[in-house]
Protein backbone atom coordinates (compact mmCIF):
# COMPACT_ATOMS: atom_id res chain seq x y z
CA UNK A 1 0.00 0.00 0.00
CA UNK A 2 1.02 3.67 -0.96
CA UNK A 3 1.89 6.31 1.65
CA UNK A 4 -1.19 8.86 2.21
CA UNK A 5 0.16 12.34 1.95
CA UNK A 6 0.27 14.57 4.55
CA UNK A 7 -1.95 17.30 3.30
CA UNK A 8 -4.57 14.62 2.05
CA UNK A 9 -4.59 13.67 6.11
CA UNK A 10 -4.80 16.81 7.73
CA UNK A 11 -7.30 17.66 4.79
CA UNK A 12 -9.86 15.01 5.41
CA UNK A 13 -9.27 15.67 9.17
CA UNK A 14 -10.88 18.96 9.09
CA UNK A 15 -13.41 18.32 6.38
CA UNK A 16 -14.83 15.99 9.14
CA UNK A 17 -14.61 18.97 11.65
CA UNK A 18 -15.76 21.55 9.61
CA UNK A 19 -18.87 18.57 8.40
CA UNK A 20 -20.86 18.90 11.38
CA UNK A 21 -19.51 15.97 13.64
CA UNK A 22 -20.07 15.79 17.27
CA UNK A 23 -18.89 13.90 19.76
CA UNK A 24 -18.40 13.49 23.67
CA UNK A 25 -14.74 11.66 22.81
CA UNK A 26 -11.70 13.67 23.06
CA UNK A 27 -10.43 10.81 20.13
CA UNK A 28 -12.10 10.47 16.41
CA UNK A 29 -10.62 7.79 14.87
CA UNK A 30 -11.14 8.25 11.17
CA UNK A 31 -10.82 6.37 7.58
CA UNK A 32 -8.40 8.02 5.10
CA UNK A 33 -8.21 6.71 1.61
CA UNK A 34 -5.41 7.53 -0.72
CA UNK A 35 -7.68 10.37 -3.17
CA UNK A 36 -8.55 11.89 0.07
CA UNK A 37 -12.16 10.51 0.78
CA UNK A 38 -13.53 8.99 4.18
CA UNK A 39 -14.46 5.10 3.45
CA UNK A 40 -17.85 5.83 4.19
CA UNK A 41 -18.57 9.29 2.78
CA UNK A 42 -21.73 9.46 0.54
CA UNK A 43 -20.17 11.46 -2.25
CA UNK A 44 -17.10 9.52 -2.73
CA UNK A 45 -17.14 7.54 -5.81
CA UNK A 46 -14.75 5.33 -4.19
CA UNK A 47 -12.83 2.89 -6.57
CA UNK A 48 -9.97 1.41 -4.33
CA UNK A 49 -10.34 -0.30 -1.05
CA UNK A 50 -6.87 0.67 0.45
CA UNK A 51 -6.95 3.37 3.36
CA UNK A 52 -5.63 3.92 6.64
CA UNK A 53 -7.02 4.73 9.95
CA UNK A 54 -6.48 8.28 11.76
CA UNK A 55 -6.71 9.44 15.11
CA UNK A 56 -7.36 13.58 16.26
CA UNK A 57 -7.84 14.49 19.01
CA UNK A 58 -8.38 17.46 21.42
CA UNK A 59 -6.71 18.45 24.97
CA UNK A 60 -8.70 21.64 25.62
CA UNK A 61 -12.31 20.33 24.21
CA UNK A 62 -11.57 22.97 21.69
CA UNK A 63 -8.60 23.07 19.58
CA UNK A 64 -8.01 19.69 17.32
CA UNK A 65 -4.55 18.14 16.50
CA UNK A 66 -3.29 15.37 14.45
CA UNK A 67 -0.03 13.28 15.12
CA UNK A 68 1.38 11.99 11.65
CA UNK A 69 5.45 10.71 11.53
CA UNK A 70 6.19 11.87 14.94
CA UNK A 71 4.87 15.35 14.11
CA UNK A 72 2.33 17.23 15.39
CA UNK A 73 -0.32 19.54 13.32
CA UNK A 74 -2.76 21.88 14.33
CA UNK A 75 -6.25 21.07 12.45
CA UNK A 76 -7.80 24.24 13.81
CA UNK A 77 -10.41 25.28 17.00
CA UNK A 78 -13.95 23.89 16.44
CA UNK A 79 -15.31 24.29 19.89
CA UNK A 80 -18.19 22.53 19.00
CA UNK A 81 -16.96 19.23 17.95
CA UNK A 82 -16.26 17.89 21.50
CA UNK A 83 -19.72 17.96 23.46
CA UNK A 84 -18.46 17.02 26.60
CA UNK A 85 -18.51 13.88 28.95
């Protein structure tokens, strides 16, 4: 299986945050396929079955952060995302 760029990571990361998505985790765990689409989005025309699993997550409830190769990167604040415990 192919590396998944960087940018197509952090890229997908925020669509999801930016989507709507709610949740009382301080951990999404998310599907990443190589052109960028989550396995189960409804407007990916999907043709390849290959992907890799993410993980963001949040240590204020507010701002969102991504670990890929030992580095860390900032997906933004989207306060609304973590709902609480």
């Amino acid at each position: 299986m192919r590396n998944i760029p960087k940018e197509t990571i952090i890229s997908t990361a925020r669509s999801l945050l930016r989507g709507g998505i709610e949740t009382n985790q301080k951990r999404i765990t998310f599907p990443v396929t190589l052109s960028g689409e989550l396995f189960y989005s409804k407007e990916a025309e999907i043709r390849e079955i290959e992907g890799k699993m993410w993980t963001m997550y949040t240590v204020d409830c507010k701002q969102w952060l991504i670990k890929i190769e030992e580095e860390v990167f900032n997906l933004g604040i989207y306060p609304n995302v973590y709902t609480g415990d």
